[in-house]
N, C-alpha and C. Protein backbone atom coordinates (compact mmCIF):
# COMPACT_ATOMS: atom_id res chain seq x y z
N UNK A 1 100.35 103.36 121.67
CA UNK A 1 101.65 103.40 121.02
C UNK A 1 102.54 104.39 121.76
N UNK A 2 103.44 103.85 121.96
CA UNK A 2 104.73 104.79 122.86
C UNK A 2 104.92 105.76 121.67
N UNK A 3 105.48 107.15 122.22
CA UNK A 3 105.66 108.40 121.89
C UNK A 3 106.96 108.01 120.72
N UNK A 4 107.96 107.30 121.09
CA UNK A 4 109.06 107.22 120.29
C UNK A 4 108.73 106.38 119.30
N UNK A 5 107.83 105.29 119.15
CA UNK A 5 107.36 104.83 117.96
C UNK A 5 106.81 105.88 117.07
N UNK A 6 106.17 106.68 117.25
CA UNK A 6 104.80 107.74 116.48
C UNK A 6 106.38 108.41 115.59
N UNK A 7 107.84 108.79 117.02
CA UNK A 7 108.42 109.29 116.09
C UNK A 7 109.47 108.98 115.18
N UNK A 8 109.26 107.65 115.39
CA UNK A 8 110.65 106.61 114.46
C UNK A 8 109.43 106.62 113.17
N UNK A 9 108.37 106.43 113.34
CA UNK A 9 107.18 106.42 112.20
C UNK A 9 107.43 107.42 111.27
N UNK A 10 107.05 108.10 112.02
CA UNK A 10 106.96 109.82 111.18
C UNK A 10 108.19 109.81 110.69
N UNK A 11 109.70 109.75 111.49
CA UNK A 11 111.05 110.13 110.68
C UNK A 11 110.77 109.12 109.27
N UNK A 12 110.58 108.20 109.71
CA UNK A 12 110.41 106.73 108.58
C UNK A 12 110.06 107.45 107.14
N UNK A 13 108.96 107.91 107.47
CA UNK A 13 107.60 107.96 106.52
C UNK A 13 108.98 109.32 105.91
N UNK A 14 109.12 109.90 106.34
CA UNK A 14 109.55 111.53 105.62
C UNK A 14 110.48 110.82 104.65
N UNK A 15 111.08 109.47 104.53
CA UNK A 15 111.99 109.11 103.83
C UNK A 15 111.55 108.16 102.51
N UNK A 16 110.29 107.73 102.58
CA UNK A 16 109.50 107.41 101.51
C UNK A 16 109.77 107.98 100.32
N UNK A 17 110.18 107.57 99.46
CA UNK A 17 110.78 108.21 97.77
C UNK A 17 112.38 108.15 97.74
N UNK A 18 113.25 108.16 98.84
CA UNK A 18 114.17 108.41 98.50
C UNK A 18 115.01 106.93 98.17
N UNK A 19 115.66 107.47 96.85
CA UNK A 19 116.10 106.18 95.78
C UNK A 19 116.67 105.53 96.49
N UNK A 20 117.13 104.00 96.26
CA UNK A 20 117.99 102.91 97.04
C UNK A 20 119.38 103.40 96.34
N UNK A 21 120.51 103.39 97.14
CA UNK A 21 122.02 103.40 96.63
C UNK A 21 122.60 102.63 98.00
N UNK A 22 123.03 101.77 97.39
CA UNK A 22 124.11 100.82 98.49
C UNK A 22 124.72 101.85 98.99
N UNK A 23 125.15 101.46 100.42
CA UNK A 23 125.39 101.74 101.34
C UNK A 23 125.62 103.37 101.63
N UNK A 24 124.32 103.94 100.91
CA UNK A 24 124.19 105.46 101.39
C UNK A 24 122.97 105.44 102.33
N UNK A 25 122.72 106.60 102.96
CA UNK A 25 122.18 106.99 104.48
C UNK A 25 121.79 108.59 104.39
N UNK A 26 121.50 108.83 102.92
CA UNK A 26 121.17 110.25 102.90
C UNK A 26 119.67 110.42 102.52
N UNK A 27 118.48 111.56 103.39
CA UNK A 27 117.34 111.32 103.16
C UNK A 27 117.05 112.10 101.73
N UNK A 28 116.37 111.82 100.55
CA UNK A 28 116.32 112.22 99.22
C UNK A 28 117.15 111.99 98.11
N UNK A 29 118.72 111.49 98.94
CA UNK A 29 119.85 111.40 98.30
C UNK A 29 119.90 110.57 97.76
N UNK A 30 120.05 109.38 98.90
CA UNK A 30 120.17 107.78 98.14
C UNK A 30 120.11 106.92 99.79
N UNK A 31 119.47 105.63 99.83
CA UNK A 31 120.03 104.93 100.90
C UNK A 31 119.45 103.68 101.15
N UNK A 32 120.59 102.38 101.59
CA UNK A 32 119.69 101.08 101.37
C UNK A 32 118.92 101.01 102.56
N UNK A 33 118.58 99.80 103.14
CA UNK A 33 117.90 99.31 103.99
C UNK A 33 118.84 99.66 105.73
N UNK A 34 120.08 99.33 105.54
CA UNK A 34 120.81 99.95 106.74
C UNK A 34 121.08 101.40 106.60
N UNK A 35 120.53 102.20 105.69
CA UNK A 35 121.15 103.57 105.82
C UNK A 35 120.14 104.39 106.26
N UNK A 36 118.91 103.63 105.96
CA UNK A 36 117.55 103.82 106.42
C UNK A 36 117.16 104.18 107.88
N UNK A 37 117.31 103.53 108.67
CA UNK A 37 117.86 102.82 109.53
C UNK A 37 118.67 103.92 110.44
N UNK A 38 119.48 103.77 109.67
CA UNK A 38 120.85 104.90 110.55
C UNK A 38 120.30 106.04 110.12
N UNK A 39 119.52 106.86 109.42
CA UNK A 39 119.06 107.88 109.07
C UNK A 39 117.99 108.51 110.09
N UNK A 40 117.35 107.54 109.88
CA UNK A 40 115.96 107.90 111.26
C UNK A 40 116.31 107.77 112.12
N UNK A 41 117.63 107.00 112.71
CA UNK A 41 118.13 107.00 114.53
C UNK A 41 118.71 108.46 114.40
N UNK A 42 119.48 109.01 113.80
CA UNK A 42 120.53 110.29 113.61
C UNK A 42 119.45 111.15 113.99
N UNK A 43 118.41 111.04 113.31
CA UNK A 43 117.32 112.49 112.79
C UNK A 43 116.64 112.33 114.32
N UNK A 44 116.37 111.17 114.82
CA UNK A 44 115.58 111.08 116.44
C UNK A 44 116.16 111.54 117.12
N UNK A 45 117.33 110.63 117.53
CA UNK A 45 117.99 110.55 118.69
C UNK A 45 119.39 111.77 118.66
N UNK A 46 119.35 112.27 117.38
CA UNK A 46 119.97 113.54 117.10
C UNK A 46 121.65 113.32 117.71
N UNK A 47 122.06 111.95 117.49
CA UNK A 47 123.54 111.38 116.98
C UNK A 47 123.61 110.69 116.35
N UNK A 48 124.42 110.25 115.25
CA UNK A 48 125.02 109.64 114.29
C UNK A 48 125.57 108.27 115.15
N UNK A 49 124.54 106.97 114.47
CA UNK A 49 125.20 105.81 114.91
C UNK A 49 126.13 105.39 114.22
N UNK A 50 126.86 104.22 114.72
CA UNK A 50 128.46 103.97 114.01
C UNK A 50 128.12 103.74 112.65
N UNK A 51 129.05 103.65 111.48
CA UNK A 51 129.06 103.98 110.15
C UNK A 51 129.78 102.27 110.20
N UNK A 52 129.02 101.70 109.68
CA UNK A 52 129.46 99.60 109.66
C UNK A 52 129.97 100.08 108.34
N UNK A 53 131.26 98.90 108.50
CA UNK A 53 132.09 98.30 107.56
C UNK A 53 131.29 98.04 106.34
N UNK A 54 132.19 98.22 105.05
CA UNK A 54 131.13 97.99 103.94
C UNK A 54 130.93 96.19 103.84
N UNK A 55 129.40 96.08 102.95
CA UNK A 55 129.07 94.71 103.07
C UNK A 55 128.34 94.97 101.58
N UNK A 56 128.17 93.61 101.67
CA UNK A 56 127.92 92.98 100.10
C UNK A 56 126.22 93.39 100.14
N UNK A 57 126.01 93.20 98.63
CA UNK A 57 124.52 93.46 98.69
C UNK A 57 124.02 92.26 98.69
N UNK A 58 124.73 90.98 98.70
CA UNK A 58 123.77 89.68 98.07
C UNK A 58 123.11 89.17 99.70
N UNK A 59 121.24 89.08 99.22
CA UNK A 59 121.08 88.95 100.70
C UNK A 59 120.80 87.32 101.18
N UNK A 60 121.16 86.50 100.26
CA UNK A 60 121.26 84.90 100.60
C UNK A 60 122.97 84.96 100.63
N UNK A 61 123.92 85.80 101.40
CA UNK A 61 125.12 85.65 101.73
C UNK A 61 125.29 84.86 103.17
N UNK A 62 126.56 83.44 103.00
CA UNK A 62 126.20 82.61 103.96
C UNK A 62 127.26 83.68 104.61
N UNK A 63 127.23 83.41 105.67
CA UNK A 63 128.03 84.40 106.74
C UNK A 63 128.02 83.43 108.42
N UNK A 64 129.44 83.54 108.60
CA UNK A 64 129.41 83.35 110.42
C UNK A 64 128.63 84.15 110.95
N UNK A 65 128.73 85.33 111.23
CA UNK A 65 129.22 86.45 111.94
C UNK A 65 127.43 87.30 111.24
N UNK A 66 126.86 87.73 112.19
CA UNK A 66 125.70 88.80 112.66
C UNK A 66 126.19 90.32 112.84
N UNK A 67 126.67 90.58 111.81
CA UNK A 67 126.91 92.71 112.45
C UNK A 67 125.41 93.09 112.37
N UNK A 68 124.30 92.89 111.72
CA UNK A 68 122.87 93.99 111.74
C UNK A 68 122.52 93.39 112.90
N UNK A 69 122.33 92.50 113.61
CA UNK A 69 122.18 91.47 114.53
C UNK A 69 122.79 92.05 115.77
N UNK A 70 124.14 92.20 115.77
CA UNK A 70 124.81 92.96 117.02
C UNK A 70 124.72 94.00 117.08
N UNK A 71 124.45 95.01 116.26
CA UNK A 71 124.22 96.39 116.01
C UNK A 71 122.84 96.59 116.92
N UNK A 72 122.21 95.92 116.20
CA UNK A 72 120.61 95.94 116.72
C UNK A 72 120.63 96.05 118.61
N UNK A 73 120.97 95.05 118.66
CA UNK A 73 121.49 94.70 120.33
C UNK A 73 122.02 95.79 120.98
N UNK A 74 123.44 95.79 120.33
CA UNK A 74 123.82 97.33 120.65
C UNK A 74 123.06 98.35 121.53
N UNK A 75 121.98 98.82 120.31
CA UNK A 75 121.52 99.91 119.94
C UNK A 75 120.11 99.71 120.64
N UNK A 76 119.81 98.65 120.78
CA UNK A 76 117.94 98.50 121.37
C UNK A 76 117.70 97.90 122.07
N UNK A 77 118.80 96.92 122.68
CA UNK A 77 118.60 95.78 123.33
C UNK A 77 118.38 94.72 123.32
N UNK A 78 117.90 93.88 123.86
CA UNK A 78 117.41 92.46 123.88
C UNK A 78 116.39 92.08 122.41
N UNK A 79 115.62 91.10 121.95
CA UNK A 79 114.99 91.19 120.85
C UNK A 79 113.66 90.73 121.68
N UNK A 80 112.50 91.18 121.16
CA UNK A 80 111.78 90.96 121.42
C UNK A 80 111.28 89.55 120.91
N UNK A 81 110.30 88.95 121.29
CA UNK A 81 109.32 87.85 120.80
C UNK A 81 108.53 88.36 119.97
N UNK A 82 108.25 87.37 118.88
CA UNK A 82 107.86 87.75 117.12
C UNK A 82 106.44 87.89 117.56
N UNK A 83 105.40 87.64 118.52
CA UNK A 83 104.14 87.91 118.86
C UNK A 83 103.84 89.16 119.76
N UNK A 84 105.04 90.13 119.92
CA UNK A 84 104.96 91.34 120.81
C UNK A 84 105.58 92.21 119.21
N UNK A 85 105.38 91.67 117.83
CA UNK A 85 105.85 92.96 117.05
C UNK A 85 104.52 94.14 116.86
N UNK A 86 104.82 94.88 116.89
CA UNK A 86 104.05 96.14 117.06
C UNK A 86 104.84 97.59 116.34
N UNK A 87 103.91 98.55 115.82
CA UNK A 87 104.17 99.30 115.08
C UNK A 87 105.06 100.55 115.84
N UNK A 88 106.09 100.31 114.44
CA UNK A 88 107.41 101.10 115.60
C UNK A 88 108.67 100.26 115.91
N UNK A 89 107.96 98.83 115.28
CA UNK A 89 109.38 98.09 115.64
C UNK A 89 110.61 98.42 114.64
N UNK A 90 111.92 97.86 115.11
CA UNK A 90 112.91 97.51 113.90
C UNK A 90 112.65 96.09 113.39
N UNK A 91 112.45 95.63 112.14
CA UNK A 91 111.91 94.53 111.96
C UNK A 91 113.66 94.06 110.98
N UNK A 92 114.13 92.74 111.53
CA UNK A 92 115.64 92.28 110.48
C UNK A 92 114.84 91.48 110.20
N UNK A 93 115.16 90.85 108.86
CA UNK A 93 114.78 90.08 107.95
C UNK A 93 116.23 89.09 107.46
N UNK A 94 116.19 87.63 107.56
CA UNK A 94 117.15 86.56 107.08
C UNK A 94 116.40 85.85 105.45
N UNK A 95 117.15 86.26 104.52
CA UNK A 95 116.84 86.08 103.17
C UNK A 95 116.25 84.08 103.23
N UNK A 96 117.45 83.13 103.80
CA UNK A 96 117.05 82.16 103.86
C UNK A 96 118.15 81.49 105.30
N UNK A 97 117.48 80.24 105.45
CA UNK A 97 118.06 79.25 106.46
C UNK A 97 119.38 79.68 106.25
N UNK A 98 120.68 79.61 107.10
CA UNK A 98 122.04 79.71 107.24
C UNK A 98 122.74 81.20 106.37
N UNK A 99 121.67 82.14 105.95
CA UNK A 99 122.35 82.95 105.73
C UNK A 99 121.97 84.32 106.78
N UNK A 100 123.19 85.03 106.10
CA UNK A 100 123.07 86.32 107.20
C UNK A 100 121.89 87.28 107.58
N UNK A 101 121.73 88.08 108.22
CA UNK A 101 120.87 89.16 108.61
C UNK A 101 120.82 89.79 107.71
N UNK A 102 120.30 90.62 106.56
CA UNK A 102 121.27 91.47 105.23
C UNK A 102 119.90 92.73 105.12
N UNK A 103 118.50 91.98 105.62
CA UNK A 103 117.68 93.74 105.12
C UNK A 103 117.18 93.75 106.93
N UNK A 104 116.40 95.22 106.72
CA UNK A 104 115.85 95.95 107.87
C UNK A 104 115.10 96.87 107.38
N UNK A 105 113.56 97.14 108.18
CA UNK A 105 112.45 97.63 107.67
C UNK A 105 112.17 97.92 109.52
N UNK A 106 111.16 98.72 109.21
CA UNK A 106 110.42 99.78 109.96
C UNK A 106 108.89 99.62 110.39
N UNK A 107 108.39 98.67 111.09
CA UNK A 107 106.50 98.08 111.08
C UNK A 107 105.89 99.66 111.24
N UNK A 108 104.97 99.98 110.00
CA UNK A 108 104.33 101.48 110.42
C UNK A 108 103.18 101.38 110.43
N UNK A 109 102.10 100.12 110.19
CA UNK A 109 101.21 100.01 110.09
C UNK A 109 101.04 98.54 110.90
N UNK A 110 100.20 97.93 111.29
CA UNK A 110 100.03 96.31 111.64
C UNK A 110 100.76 95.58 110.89
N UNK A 111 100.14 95.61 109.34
CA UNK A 111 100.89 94.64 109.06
C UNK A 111 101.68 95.32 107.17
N UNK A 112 102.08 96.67 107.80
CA UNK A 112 102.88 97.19 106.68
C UNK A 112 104.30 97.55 107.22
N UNK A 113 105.24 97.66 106.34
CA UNK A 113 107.13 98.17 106.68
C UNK A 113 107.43 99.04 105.98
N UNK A 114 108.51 99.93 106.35
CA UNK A 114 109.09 100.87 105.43
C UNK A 114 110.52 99.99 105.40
N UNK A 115 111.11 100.23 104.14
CA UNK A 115 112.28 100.09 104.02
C UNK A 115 112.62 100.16 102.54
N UNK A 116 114.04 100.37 102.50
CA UNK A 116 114.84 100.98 101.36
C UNK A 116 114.86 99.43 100.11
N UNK A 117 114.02 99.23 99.10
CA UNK A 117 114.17 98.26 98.37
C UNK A 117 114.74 98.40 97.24
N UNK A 118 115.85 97.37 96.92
CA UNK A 118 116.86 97.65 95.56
C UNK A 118 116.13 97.88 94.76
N UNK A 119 116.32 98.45 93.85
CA UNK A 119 115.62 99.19 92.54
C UNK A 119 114.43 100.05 92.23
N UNK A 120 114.40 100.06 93.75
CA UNK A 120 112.77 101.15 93.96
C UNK A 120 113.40 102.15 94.20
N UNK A 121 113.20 101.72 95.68
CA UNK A 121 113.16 103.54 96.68
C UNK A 121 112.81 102.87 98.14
N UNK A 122 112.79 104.10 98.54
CA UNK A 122 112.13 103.73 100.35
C UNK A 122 110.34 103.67 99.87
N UNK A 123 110.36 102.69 100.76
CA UNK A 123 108.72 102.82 100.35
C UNK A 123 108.10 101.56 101.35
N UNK A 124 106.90 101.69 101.41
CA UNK A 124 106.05 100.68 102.20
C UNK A 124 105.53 99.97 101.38
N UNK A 125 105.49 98.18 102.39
CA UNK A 125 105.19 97.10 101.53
C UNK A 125 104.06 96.65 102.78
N UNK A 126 103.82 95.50 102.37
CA UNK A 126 102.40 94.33 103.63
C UNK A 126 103.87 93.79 103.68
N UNK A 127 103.27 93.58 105.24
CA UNK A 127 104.27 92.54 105.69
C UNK A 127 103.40 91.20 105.56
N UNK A 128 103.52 90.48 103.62
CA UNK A 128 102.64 89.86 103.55
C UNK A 128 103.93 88.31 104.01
N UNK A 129 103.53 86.83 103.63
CA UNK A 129 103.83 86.03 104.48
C UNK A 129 105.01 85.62 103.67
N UNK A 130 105.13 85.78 103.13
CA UNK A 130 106.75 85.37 102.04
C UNK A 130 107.62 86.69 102.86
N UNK A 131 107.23 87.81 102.98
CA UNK A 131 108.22 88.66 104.41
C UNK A 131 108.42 88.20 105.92
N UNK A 132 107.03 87.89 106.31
CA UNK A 132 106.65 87.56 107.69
C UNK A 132 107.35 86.49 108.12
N UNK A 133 107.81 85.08 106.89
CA UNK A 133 108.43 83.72 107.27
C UNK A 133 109.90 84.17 107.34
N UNK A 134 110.55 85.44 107.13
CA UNK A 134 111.69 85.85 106.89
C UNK A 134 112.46 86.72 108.13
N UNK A 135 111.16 86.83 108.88
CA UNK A 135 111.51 87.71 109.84
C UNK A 135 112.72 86.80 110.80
N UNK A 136 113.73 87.55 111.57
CA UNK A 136 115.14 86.85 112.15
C UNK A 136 114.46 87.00 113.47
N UNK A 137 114.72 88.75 113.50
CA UNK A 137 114.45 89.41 114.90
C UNK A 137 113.36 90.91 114.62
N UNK A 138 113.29 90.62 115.82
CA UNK A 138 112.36 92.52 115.97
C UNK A 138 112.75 93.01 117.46
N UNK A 139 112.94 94.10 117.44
CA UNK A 139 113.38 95.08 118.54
C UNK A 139 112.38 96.24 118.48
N UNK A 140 112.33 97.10 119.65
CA UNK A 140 111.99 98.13 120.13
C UNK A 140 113.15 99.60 120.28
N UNK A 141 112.79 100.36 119.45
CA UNK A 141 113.77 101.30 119.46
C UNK A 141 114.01 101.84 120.86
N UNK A 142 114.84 102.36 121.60
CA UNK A 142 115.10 102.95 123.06
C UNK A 142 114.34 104.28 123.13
N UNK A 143 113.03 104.16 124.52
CA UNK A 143 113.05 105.54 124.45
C UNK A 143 114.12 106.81 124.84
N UNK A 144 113.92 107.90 124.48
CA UNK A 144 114.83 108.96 124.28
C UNK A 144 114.94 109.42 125.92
């Protein structure tokens, strides 16, 4: 496992408990699935990625347009192939056929994720197969 996975892991994990609040990005405070996300890049890579336009919470929203999708790119590059996911990835998730990109989780185990779930908290799930058929894209965070 590359060094910057162990530490997108570890930032990940320190954020476990902290409550879901739409579109917050604070660790203990509150934060969804993109704030998650932007929380552990800030705390790594020790800058603040761009602050996206606000968006809806509904995650079967039909949508043209990919912002977690271009962000991702942005920010990590190319996407990898769904048989090179490995722990440490950014894992996006598409709710159903023709709708948008809307959650994002963290692979910290083979086949477990962290990410910010409405009405929980941050917390780890199995990436069991009702997640796994959902997967869009997966990326590799940049090493530092």
């Amino acid at each position: 496992m590359r060094d910057i996975d162990r530490k997108i892991i570890g930032e990940a994990q320190s954020w476990l408990g902290t409550p879901y609040r739409h579109q917050g990005a604070r660790k203990q405070i509150g934060c969804d699935c993109l704030g998650l996300i932007r929380g552990v890049w800030a705390q790594v890579y020790e800058t603040e990625p761009e602050v996206p336009k606000p968006y809806s919470q509904d995650w079967a929203e039909q949508a043209l347009d990919e912002p977690m999708l271009i962000a991702a790119r942005k920010y990590c590059g190319a996407e990898l192939p769904i048989q090179d996911l490995h722990k440490g990835c950014l894992v996006l998730f598409r709710w159903q056929v023709g709708s948008a990109i809307k959650h994002a989780g963290i692979l910290s185990e083979s086949n477990k994720f962290i990410h910010a779930y409405e009405r929980i908290s941050v917390t780890q799930s199995s990436l069991v197969p009702s997640w796994r058929r959902r997967i869009a894209a997966i990326f590799e965070f940049p090493s530092i």
